[in-house]
PDB file of N, CA and C in Angstrom:
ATOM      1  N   UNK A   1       4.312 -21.572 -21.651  1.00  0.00           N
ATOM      2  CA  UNK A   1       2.994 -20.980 -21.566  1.00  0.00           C
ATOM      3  C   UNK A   1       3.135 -19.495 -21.273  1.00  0.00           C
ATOM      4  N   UNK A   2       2.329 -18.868 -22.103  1.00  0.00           N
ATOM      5  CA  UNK A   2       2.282 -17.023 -21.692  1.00  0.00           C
ATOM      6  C   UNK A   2       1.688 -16.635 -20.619  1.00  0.00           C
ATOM      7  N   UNK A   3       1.576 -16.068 -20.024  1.00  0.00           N
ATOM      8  CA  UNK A   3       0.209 -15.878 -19.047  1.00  0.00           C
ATOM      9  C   UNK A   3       0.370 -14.160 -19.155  1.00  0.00           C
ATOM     10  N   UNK A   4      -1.051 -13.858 -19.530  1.00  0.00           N
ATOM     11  CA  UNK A   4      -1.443 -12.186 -19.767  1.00  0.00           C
ATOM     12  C   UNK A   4      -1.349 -11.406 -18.378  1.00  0.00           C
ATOM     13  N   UNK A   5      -0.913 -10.686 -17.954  1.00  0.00           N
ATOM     14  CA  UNK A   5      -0.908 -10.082 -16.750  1.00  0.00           C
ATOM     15  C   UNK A   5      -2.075  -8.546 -17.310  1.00  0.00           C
ATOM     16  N   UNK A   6      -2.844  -8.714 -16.105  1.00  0.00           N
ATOM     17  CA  UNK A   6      -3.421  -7.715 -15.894  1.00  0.00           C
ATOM     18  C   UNK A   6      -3.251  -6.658 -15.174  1.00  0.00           C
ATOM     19  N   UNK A   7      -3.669  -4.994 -15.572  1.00  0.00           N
ATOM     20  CA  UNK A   7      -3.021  -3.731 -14.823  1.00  0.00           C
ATOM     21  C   UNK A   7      -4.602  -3.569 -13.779  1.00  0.00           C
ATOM     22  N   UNK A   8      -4.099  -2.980 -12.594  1.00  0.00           N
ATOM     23  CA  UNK A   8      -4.357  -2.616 -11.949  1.00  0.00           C
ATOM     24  C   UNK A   8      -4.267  -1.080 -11.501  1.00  0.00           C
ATOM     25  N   UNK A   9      -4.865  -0.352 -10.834  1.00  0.00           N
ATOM     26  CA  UNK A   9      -4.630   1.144 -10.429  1.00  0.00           C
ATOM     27  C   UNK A   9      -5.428   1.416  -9.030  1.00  0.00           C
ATOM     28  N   UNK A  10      -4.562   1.195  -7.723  1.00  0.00           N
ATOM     29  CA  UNK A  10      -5.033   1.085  -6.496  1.00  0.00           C
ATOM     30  C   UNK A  10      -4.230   2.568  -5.774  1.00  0.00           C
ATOM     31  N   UNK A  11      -5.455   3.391  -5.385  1.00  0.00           N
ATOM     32  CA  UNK A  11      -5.565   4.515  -4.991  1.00  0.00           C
ATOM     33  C   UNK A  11      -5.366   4.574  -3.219  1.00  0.00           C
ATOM     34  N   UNK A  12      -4.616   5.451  -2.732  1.00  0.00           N
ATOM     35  CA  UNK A  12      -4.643   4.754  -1.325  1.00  0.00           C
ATOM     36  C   UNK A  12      -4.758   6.402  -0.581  1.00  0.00           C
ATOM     37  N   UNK A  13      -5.071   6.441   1.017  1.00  0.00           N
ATOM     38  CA  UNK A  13      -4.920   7.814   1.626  1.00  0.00           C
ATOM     39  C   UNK A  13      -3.232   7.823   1.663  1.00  0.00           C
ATOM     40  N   UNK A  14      -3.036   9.184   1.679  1.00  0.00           N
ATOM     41  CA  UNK A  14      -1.656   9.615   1.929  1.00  0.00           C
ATOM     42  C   UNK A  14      -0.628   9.097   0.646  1.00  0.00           C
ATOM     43  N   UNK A  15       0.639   9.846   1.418  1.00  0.00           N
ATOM     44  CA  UNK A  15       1.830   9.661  -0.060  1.00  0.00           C
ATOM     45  C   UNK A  15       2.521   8.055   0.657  1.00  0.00           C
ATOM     46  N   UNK A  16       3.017   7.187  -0.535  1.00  0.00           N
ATOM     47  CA  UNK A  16       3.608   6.433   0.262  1.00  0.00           C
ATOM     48  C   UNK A  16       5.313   6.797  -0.776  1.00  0.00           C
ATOM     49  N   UNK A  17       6.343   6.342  -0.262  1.00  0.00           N
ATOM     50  CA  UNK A  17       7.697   6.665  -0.429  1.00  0.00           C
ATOM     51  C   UNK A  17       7.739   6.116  -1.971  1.00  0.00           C
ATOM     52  N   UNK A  18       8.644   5.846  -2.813  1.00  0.00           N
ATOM     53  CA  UNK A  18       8.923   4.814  -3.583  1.00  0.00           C
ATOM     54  C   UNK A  18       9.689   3.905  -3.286  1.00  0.00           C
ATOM     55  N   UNK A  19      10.243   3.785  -2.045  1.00  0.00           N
ATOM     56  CA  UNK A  19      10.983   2.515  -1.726  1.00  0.00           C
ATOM     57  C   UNK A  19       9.851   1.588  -1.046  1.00  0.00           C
ATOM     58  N   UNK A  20       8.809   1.318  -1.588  1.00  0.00           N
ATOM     59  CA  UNK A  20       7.910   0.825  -1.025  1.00  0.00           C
ATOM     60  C   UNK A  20       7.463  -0.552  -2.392  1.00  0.00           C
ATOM     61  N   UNK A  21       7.681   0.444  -3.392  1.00  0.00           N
ATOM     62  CA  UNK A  21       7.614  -0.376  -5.010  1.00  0.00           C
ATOM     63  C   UNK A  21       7.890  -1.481  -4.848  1.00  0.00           C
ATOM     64  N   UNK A  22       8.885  -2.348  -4.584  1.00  0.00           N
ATOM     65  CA  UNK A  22       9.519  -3.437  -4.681  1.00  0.00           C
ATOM     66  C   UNK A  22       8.983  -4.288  -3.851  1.00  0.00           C
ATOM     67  N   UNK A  23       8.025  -4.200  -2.538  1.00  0.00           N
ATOM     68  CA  UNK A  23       7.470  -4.519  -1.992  1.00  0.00           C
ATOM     69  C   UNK A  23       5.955  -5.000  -1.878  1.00  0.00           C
ATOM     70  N   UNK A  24       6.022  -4.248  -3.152  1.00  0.00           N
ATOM     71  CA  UNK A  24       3.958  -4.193  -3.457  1.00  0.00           C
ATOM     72  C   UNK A  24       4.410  -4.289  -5.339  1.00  0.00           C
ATOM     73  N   UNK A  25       4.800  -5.242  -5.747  1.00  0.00           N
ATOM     74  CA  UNK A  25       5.121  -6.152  -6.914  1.00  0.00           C
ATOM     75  C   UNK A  25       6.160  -5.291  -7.801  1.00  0.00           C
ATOM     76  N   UNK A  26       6.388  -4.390  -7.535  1.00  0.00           N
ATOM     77  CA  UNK A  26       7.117  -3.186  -8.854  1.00  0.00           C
ATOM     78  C   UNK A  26       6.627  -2.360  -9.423  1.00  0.00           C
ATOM     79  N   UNK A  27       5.247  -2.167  -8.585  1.00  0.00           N
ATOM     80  CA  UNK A  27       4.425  -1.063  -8.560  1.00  0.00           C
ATOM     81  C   UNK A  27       4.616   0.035  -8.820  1.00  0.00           C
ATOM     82  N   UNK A  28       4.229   0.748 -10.010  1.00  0.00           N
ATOM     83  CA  UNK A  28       4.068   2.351 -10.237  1.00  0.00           C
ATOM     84  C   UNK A  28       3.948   3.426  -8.970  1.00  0.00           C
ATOM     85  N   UNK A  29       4.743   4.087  -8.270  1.00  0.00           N
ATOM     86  CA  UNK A  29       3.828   4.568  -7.653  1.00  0.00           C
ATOM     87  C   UNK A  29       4.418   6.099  -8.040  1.00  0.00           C
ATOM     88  N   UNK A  30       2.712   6.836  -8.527  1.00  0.00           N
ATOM     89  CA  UNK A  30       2.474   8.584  -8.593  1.00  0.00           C
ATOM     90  C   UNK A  30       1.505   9.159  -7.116  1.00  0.00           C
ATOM     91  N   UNK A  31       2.113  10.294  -6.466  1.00  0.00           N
ATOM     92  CA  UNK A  31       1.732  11.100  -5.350  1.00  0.00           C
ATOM     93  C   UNK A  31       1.491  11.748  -6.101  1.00  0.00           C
ATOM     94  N   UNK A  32      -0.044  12.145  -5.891  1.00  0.00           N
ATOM     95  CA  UNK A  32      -0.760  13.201  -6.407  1.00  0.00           C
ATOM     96  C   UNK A  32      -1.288  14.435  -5.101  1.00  0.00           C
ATOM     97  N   UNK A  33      -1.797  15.276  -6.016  1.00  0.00           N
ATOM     98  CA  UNK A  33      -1.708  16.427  -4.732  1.00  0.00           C
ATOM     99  C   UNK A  33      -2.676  16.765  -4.190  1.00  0.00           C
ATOM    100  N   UNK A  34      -3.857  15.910  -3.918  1.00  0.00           N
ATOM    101  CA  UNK A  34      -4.387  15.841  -3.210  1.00  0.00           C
ATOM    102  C   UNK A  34      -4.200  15.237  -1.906  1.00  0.00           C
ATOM    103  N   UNK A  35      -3.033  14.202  -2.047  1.00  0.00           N
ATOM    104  CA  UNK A  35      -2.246  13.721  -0.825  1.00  0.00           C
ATOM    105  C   UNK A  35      -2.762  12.092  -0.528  1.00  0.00           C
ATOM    106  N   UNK A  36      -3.316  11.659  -1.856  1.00  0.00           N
ATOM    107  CA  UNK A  36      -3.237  10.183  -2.347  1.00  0.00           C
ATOM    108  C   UNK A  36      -2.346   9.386  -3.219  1.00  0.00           C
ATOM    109  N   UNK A  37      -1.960   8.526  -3.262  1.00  0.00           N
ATOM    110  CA  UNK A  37      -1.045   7.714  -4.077  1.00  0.00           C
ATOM    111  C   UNK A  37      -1.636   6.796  -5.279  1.00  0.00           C
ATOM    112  N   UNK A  38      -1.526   6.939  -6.406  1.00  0.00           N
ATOM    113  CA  UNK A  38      -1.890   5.973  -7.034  1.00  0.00           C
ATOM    114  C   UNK A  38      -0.656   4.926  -7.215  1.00  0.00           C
ATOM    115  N   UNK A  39      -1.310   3.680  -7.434  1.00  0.00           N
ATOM    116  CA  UNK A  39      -0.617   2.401  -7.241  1.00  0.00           C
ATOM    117  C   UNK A  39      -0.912   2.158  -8.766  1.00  0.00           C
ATOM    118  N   UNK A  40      -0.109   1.952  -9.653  1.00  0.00           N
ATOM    119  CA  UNK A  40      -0.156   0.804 -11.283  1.00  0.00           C
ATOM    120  C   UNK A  40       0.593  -0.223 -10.419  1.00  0.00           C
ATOM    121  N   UNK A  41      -0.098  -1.051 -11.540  1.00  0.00           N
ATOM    122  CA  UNK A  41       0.794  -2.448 -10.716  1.00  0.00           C
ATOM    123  C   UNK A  41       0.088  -3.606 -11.979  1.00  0.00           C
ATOM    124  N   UNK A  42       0.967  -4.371 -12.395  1.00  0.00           N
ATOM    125  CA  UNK A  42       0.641  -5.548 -13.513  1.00  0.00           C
ATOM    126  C   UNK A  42       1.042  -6.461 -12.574  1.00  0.00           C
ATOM    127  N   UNK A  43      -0.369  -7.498 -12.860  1.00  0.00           N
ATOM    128  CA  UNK A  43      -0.047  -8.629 -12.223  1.00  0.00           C
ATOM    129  C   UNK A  43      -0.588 -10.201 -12.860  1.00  0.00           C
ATOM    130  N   UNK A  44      -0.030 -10.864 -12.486  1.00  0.00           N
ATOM    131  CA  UNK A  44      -0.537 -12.350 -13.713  1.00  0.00           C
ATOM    132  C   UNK A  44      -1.352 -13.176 -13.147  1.00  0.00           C
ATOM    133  N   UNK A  45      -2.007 -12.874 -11.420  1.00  0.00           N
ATOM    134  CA  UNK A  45      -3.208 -13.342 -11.336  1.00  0.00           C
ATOM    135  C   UNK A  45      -3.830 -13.127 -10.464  1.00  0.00           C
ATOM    136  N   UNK A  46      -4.974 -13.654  -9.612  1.00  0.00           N
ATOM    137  CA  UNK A  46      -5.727 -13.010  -8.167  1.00  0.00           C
ATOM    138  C   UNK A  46      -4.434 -13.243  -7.237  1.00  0.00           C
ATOM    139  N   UNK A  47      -3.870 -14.075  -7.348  1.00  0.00           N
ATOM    140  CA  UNK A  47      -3.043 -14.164  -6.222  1.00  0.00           C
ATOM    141  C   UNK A  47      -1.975 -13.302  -6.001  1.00  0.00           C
ATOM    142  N   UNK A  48      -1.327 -13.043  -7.221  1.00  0.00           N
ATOM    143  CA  UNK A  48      -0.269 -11.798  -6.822  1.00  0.00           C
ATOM    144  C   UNK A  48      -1.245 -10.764  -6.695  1.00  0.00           C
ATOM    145  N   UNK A  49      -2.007 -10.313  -7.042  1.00  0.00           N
ATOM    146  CA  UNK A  49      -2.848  -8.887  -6.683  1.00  0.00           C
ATOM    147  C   UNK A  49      -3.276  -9.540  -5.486  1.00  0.00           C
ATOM    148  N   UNK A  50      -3.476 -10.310  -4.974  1.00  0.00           N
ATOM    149  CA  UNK A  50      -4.082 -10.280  -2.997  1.00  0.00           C
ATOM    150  C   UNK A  50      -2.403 -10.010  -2.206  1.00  0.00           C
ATOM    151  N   UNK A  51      -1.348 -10.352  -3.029  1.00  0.00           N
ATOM    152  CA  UNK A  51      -0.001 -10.183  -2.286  1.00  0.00           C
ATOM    153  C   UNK A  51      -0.103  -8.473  -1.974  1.00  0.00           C
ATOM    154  N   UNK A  52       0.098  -8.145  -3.617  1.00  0.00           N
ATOM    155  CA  UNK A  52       0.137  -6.396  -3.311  1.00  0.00           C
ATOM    156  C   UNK A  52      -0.722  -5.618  -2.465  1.00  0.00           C
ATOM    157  N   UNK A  53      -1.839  -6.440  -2.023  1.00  0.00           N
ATOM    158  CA  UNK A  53      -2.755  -5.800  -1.547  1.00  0.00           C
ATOM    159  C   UNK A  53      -2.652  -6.340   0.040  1.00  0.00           C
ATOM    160  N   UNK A  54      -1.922  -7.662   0.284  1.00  0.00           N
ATOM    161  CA  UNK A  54      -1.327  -7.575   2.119  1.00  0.00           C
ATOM    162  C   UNK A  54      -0.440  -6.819   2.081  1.00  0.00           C
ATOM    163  N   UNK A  55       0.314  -6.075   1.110  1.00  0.00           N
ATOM    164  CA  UNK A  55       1.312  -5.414   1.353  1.00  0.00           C
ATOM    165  C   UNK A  55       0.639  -4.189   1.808  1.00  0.00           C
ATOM    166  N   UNK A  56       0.041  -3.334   1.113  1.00  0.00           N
ATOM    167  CA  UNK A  56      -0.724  -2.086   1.557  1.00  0.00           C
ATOM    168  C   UNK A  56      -1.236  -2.765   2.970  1.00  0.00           C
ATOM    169  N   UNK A  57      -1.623  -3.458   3.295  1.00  0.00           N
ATOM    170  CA  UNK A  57      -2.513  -3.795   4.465  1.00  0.00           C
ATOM    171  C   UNK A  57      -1.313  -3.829   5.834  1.00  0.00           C
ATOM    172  N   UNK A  58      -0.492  -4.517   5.461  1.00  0.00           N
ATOM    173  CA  UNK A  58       1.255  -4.311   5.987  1.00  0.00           C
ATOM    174  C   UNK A  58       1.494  -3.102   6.383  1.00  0.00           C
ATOM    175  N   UNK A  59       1.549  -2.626   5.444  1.00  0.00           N
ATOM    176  CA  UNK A  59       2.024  -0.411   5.192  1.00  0.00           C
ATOM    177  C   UNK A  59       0.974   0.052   6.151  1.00  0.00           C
ATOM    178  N   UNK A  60      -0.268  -0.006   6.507  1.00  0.00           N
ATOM    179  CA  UNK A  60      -1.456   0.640   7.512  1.00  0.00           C
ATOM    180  C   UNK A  60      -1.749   1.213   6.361  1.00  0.00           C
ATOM    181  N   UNK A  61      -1.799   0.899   4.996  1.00  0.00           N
ATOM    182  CA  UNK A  61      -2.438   2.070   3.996  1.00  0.00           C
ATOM    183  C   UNK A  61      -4.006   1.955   3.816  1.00  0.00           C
ATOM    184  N   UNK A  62      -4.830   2.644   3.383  1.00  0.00           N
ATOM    185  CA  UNK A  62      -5.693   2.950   3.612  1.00  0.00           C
ATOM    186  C   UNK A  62      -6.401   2.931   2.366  1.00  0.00           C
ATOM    187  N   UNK A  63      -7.129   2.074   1.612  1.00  0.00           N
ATOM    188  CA  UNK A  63      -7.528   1.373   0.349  1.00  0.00           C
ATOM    189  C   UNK A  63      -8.609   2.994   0.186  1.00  0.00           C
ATOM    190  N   UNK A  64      -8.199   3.047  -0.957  1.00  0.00           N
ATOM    191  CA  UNK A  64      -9.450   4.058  -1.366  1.00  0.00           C
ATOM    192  C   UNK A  64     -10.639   4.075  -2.705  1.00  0.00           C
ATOM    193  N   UNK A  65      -9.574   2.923  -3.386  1.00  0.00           N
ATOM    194  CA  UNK A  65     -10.177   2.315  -4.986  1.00  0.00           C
ATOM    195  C   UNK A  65      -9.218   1.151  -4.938  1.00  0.00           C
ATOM    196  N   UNK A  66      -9.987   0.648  -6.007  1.00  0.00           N
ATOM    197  CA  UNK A  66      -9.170  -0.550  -7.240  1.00  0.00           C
ATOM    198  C   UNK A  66      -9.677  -0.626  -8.160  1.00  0.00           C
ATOM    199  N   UNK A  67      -9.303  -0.354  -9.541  1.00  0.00           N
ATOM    200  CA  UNK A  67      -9.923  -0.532 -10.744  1.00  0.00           C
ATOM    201  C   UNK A  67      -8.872  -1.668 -11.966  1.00  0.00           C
ATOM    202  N   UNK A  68      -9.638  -1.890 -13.030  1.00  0.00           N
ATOM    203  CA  UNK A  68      -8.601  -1.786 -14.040  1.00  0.00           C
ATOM    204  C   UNK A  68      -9.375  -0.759 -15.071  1.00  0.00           C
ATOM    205  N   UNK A  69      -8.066   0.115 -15.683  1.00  0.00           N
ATOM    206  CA  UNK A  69      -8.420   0.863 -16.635  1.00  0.00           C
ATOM    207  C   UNK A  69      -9.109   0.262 -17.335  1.00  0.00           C
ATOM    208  N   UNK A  70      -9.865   1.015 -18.234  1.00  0.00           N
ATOM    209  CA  UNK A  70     -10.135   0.408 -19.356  1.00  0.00           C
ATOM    210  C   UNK A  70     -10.180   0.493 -19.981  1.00  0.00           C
ATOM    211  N   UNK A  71      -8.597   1.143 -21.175  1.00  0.00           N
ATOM    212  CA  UNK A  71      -7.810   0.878 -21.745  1.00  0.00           C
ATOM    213  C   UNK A  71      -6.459   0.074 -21.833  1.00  0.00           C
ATOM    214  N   UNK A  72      -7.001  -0.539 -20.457  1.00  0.00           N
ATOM    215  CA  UNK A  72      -5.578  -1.744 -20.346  1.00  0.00           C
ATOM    216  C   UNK A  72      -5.515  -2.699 -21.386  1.00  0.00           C
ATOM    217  N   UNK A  73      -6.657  -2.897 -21.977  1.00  0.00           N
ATOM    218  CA  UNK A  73      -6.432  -4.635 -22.929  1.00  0.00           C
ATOM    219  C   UNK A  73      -6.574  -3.716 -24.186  1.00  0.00           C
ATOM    220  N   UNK A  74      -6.562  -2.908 -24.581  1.00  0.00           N
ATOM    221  CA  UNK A  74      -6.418  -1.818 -25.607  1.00  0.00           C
ATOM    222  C   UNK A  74      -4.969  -2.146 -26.720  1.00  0.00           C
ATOM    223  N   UNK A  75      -4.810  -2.395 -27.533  1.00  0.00           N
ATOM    224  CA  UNK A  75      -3.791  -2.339 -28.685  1.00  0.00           C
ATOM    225  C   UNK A  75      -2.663  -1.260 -27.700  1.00  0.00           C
ATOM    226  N   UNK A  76      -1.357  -1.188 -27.725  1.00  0.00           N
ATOM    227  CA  UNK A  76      -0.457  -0.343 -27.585  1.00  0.00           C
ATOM    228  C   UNK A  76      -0.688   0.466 -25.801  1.00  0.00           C
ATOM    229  N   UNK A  77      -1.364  -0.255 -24.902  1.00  0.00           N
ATOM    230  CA  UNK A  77      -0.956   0.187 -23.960  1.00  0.00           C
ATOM    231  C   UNK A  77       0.127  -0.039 -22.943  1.00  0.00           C
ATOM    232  N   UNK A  78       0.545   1.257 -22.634  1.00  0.00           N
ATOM    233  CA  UNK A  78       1.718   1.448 -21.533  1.00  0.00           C
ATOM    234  C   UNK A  78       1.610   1.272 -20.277  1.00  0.00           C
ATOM    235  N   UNK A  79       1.700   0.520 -19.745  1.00  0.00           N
ATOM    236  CA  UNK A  79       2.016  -0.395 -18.212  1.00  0.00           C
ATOM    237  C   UNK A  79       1.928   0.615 -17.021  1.00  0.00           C
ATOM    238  N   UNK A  80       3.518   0.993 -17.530  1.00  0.00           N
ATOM    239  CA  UNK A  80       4.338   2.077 -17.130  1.00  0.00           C
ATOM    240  C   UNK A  80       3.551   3.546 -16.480  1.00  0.00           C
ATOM    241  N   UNK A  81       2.550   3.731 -17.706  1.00  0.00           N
ATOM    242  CA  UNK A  81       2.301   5.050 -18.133  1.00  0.00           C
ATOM    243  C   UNK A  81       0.709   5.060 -17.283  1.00  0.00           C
ATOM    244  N   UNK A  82      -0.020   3.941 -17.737  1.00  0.00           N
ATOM    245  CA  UNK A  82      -1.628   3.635 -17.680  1.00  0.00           C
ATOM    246  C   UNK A  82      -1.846   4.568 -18.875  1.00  0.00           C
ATOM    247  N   UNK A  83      -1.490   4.663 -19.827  1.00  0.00           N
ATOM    248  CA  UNK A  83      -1.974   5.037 -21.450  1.00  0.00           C
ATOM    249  C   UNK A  83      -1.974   4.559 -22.263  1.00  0.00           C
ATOM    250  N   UNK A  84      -2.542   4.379 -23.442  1.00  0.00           N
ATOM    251  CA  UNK A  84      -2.600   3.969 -24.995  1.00  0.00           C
ATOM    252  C   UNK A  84      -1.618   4.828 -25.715  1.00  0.00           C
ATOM    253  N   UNK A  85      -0.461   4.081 -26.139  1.00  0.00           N
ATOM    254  CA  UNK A  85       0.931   5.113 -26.856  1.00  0.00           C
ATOM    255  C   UNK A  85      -0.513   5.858 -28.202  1.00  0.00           C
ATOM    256  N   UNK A  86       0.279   6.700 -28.280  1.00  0.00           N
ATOM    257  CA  UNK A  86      -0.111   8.217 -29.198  1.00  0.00           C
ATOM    258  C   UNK A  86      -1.149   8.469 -29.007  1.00  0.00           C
ATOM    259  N   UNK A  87      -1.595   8.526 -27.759  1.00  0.00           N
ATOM    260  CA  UNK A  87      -2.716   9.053 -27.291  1.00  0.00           C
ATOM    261  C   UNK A  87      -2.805  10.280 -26.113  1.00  0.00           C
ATOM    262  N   UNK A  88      -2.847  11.359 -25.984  1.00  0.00           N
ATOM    263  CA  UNK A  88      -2.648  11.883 -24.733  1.00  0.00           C
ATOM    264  C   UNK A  88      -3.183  11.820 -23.504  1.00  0.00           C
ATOM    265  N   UNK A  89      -2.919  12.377 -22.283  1.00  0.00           N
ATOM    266  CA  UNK A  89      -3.739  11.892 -20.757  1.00  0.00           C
ATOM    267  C   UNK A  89      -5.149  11.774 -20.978  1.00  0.00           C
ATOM    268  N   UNK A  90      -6.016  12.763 -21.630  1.00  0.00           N
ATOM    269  CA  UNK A  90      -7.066  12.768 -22.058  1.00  0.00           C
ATOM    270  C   UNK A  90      -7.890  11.902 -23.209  1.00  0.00           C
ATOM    271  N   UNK A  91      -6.917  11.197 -23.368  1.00  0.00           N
ATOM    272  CA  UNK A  91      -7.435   9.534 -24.328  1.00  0.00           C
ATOM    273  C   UNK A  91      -7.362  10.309 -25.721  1.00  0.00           C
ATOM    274  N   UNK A  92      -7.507  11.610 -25.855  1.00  0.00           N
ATOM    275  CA  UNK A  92      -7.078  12.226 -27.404  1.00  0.00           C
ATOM    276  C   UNK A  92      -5.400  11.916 -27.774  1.00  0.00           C
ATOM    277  N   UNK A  93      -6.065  11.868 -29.563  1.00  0.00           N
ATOM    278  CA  UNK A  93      -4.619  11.805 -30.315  1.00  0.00           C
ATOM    279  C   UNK A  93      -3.781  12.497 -30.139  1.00  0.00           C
TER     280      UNK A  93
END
């Protein structure tokens, strides 16, 4: 059986390390400079996304969003990236 994993993008206060990834599923994590972290994170159901999310709760992190893109179920998107390949940051070609 396949099971579709869905992306996630959980925004938190402060930078957290990247040795933290492995801990909160293999999570993307980008420090941005405002001095928040975004979290990517694919997961295959509510239950691993409530794991990643005792993990932040673990860390004292400080929830600031949760979305899914929405270009995640999009033809050719990147996990990795949170983009649609040949598309740039700005969703243009």
């Amino acid at each position: 059986m396949i099971t579709a994993c869905t992306t996630y993008v959980i925004r938190v206060a402060s930078h957290l390390d990247d040795h933290w990834s492995p801990r909160l599923g293999d999570a993307t994590l980008t420090r941005e400079a405002d001095g928040t972290t975004m979290i990517t994170v694919s997961v295959a159901d509510q239950a691993q996304l409530h794991g990643v999310l005792i993990g932040l709760r673990d860390l004292g992190a400080v929830l600031l969003s949760l979305h899914i893109p929405d270009d995640a179920h999009r033809p050719g998107y990147d996990d990795r990236h949170g983009r649609v390949a040949g598309f740039g940051d700005d969703g243009s070609r």
